[in-house]
PDB file of N, CA and C in Angstrom:
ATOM      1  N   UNK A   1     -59.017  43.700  21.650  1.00  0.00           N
ATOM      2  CA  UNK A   1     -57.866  44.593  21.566  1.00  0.00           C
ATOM      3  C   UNK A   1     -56.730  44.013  22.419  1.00  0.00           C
ATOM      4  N   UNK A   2     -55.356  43.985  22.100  1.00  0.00           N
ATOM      5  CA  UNK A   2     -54.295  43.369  22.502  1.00  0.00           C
ATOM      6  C   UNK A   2     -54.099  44.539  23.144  1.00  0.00           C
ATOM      7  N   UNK A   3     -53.883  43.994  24.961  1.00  0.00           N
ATOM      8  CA  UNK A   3     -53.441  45.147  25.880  1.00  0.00           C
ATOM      9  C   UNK A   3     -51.415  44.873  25.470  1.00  0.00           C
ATOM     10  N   UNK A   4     -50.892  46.171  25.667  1.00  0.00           N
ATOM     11  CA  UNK A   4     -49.521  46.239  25.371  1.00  0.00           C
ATOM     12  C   UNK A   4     -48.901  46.559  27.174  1.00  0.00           C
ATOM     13  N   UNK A   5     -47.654  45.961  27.233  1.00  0.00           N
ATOM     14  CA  UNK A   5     -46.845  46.389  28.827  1.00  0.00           C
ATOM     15  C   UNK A   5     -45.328  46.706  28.070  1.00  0.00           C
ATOM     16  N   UNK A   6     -45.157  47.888  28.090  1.00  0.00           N
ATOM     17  CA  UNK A   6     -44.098  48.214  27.580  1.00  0.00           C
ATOM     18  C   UNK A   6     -43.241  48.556  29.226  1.00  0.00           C
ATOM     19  N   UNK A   7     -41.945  47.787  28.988  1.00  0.00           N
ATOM     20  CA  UNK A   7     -41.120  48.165  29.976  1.00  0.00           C
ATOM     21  C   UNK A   7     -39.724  48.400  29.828  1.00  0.00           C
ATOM     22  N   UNK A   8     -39.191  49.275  30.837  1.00  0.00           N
ATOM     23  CA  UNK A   8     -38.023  49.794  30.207  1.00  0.00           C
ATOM     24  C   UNK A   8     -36.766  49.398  30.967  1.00  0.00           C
ATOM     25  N   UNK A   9     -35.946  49.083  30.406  1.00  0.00           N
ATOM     26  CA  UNK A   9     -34.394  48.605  31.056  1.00  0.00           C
ATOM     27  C   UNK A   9     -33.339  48.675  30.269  1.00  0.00           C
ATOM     28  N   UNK A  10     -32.688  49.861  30.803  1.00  0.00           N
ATOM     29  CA  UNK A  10     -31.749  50.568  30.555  1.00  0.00           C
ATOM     30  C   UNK A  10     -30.656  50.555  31.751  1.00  0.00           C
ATOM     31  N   UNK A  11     -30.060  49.491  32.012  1.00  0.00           N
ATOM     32  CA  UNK A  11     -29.235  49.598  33.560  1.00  0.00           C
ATOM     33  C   UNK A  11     -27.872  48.486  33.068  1.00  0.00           C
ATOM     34  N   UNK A  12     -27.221  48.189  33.726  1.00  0.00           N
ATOM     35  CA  UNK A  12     -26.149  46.959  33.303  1.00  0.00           C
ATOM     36  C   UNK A  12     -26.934  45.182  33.204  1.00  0.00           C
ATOM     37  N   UNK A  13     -25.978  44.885  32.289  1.00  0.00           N
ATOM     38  CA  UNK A  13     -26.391  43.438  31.383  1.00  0.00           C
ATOM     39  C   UNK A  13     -27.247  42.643  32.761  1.00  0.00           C
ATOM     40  N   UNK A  14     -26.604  42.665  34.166  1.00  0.00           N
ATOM     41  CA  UNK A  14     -26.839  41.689  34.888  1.00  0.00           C
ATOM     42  C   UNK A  14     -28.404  42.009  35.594  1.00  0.00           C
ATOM     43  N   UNK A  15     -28.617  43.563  35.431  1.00  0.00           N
ATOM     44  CA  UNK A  15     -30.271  44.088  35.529  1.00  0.00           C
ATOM     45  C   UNK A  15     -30.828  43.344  35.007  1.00  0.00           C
ATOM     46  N   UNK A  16     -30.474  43.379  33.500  1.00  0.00           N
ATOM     47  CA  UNK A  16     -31.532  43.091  32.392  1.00  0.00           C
ATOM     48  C   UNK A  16     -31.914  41.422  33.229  1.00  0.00           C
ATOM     49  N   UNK A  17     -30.535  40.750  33.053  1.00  0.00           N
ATOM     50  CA  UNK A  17     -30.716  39.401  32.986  1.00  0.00           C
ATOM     51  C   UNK A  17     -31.590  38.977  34.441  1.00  0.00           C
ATOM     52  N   UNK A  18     -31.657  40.005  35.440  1.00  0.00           N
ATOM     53  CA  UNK A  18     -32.463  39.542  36.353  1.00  0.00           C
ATOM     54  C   UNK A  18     -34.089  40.155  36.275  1.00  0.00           C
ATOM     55  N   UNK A  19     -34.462  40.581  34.847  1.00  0.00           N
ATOM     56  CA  UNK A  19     -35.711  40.895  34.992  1.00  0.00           C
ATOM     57  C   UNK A  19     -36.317  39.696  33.915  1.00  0.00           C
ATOM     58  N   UNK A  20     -35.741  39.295  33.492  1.00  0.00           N
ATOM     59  CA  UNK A  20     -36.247  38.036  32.859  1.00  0.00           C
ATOM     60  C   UNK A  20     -37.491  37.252  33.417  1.00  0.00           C
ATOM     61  N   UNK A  21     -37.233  36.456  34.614  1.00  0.00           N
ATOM     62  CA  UNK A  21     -38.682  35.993  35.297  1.00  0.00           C
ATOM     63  C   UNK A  21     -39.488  36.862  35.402  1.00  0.00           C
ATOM     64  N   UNK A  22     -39.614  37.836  35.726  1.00  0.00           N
ATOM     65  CA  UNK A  22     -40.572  39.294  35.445  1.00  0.00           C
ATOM     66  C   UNK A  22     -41.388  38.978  34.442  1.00  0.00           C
ATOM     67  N   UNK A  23     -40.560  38.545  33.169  1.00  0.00           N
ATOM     68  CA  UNK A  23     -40.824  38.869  32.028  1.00  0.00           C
ATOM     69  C   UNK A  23     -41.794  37.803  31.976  1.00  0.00           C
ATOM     70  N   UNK A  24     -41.534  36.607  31.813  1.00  0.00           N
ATOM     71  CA  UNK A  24     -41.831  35.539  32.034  1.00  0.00           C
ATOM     72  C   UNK A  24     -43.041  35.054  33.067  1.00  0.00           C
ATOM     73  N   UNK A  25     -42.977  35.749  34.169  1.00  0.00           N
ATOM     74  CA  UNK A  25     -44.158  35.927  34.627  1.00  0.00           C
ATOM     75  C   UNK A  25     -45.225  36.655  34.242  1.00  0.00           C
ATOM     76  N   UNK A  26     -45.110  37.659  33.595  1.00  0.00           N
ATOM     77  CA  UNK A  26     -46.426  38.922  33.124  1.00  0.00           C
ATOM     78  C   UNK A  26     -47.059  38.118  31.742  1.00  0.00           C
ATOM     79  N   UNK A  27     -46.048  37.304  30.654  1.00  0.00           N
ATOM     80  CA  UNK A  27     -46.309  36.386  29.791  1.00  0.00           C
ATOM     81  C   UNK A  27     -47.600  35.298  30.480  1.00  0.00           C
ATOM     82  N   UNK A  28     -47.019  34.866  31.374  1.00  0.00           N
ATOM     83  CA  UNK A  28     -47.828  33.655  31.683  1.00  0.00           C
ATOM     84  C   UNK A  28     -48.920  34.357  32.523  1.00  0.00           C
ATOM     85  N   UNK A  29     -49.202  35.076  33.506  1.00  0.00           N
ATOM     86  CA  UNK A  29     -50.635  35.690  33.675  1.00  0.00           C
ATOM     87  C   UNK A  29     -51.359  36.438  32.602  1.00  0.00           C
ATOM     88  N   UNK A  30     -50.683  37.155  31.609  1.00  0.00           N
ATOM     89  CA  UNK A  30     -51.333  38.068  30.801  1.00  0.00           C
ATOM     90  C   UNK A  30     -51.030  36.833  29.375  1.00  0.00           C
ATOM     91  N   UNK A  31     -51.143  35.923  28.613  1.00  0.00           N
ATOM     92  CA  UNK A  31     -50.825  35.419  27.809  1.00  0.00           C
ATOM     93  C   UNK A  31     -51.099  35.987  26.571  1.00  0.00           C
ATOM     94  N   UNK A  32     -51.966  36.777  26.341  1.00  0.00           N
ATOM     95  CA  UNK A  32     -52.137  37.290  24.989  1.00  0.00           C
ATOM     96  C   UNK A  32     -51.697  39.091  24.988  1.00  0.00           C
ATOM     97  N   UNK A  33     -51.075  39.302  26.144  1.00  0.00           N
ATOM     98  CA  UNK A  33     -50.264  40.420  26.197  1.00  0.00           C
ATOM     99  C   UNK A  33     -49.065  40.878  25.321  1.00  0.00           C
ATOM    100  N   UNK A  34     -49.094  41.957  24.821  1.00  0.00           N
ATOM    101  CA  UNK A  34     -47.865  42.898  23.950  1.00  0.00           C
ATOM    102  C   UNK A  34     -46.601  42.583  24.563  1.00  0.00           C
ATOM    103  N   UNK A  35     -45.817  41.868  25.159  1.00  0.00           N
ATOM    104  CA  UNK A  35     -44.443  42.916  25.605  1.00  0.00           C
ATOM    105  C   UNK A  35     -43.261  43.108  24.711  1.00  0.00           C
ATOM    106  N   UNK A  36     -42.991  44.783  24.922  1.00  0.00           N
ATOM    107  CA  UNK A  36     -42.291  45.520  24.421  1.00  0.00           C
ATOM    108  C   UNK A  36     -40.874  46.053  25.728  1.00  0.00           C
ATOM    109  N   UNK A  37     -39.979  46.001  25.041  1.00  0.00           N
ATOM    110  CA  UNK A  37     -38.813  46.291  26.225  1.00  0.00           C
ATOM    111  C   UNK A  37     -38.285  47.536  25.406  1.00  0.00           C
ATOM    112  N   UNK A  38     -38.096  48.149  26.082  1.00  0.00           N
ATOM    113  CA  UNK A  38     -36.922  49.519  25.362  1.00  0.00           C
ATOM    114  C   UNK A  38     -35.827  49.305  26.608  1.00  0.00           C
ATOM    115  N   UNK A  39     -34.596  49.326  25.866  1.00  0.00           N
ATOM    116  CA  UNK A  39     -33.698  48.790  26.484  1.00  0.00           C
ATOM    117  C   UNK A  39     -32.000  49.396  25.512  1.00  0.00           C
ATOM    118  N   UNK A  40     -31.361  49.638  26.485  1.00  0.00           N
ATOM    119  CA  UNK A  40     -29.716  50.019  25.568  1.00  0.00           C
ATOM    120  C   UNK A  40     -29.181  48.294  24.500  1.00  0.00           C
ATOM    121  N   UNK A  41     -28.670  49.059  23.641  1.00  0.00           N
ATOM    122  CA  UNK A  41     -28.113  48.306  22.121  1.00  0.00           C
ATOM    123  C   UNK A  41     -27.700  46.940  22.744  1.00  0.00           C
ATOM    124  N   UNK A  42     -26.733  47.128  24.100  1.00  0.00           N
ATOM    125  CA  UNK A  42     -25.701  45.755  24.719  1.00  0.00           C
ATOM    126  C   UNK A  42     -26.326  44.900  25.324  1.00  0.00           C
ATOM    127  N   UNK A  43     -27.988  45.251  25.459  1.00  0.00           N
ATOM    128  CA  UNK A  43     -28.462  44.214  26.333  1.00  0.00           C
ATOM    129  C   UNK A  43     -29.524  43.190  25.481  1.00  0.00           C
ATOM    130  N   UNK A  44     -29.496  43.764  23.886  1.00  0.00           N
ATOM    131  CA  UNK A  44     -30.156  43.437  23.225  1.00  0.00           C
ATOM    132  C   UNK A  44     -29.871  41.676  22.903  1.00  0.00           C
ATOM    133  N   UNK A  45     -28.763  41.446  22.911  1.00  0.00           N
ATOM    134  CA  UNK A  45     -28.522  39.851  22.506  1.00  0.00           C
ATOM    135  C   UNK A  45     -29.401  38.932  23.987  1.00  0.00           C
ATOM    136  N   UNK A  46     -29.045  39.538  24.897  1.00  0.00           N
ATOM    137  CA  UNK A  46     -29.615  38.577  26.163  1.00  0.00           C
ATOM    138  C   UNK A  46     -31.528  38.730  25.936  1.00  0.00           C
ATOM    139  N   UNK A  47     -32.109  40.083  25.931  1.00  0.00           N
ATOM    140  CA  UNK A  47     -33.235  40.178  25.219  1.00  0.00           C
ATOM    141  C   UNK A  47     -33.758  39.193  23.701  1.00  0.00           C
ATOM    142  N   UNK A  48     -33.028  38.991  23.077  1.00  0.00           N
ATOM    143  CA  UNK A  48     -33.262  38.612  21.994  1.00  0.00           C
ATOM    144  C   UNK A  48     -33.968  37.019  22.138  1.00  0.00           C
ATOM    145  N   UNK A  49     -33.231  36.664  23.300  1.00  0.00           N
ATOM    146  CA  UNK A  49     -33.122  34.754  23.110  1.00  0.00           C
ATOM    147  C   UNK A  49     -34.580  35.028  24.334  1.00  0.00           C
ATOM    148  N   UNK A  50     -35.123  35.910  24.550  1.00  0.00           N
ATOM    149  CA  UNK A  50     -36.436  35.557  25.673  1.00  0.00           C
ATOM    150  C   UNK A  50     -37.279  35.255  24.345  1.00  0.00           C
ATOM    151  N   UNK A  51     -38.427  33.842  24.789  1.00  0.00           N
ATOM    152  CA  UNK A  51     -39.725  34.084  23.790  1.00  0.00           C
ATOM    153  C   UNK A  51     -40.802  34.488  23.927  1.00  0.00           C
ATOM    154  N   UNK A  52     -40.608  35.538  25.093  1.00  0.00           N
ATOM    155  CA  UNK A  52     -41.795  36.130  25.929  1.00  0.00           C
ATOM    156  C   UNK A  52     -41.654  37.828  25.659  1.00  0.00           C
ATOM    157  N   UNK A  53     -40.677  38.205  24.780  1.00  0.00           N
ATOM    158  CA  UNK A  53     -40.594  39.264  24.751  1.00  0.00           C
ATOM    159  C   UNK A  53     -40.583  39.676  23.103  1.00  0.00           C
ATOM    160  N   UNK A  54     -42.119  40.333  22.621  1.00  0.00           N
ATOM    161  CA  UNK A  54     -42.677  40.752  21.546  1.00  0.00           C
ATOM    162  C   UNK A  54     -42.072  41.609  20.565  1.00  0.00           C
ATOM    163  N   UNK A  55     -41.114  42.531  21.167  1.00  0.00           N
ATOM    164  CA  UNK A  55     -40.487  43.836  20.619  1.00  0.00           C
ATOM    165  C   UNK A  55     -39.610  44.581  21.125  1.00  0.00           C
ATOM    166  N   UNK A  56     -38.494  44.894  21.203  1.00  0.00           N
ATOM    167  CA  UNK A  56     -37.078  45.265  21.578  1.00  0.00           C
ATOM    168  C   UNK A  56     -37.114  46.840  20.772  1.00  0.00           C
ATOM    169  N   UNK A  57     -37.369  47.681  21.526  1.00  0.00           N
ATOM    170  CA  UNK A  57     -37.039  49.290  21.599  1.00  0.00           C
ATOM    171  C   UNK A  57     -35.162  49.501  21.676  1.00  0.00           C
ATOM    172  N   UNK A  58     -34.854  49.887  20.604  1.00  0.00           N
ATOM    173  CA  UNK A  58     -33.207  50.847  21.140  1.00  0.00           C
ATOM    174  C   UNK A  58     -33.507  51.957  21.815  1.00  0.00           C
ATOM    175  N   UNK A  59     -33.075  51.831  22.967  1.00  0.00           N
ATOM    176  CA  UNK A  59     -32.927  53.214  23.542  1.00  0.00           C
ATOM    177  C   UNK A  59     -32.093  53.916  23.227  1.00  0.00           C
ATOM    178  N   UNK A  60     -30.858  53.850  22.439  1.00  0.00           N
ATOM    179  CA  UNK A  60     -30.319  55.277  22.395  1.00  0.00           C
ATOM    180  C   UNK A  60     -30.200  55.318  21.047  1.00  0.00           C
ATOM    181  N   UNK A  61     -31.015  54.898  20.381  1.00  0.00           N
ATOM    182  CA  UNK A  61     -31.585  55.045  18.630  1.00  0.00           C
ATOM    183  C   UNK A  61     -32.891  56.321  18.993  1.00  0.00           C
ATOM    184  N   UNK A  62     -33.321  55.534  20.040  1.00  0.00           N
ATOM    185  CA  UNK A  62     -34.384  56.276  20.621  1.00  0.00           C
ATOM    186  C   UNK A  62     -34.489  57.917  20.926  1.00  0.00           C
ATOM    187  N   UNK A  63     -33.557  57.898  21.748  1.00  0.00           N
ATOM    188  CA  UNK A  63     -32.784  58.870  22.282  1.00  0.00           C
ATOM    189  C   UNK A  63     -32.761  60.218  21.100  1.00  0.00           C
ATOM    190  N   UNK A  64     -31.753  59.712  20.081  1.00  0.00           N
ATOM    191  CA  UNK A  64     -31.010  60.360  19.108  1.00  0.00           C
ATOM    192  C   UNK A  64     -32.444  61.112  18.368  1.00  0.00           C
ATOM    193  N   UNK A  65     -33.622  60.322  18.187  1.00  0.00           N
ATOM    194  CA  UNK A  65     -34.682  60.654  17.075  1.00  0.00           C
ATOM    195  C   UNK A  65     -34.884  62.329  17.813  1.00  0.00           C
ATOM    196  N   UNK A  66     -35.922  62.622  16.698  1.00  0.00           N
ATOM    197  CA  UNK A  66     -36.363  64.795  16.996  1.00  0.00           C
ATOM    198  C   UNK A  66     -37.776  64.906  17.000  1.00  0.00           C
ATOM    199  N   UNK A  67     -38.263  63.425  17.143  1.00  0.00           N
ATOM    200  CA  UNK A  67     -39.830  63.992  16.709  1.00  0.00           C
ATOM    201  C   UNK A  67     -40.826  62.920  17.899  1.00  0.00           C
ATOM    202  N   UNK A  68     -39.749  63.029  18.850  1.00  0.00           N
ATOM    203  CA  UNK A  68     -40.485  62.146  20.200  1.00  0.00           C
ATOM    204  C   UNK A  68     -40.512  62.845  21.448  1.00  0.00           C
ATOM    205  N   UNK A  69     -41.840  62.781  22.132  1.00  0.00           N
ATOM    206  CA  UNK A  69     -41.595  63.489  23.223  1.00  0.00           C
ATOM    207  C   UNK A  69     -41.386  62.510  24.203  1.00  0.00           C
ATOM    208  N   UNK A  70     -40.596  63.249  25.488  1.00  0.00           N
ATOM    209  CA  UNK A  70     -40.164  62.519  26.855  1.00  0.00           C
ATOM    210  C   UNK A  70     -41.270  63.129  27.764  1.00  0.00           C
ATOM    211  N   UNK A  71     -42.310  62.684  28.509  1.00  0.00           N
ATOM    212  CA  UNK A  71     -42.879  63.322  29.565  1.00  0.00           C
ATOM    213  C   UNK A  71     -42.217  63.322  30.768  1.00  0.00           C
ATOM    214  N   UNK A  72     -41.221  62.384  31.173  1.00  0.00           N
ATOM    215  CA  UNK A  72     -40.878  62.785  32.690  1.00  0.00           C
ATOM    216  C   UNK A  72     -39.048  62.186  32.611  1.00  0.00           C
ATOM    217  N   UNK A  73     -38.701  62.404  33.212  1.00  0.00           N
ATOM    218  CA  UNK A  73     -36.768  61.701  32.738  1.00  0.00           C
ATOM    219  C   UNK A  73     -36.717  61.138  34.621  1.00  0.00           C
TER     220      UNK A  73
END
């Protein structure tokens, strides 16, 4: 079973761009790991060009949906 690390970043472009080695690190200890980012629409191009990152969540596509629950804000 493929363990999944979904993580979330939703903050300004220069957040995102400093969680990158993060990213990059959890890749290279966990190598056959899921990662999933949920993240706002603007940070999606800098997300896009990682090859360590499996799946790109819109957060405020996210947001907008009626049939998702939030457990904690």
């Amino acid at each position: 079973m493929t363990k999944r690390i979904i993580l979330f970043q939703n903050r300004d472009i220069g957040d995102t761009v400093l969680t990158l080695p993060m990213i990059g690190f959890l890749k290279q200890q966990l190598p056959h790991c899921e990662l999933i980012v949920i993240a706002g629409k603007y940070t999606h191009p800098v997300l896009a060009n990682c090859p360590d990152i499996n799946q790109i969540i819109d957060w405020d596509e996210y947001q907008q949906q009626t049939d998702h629950v939030i457990i904690k804000r």
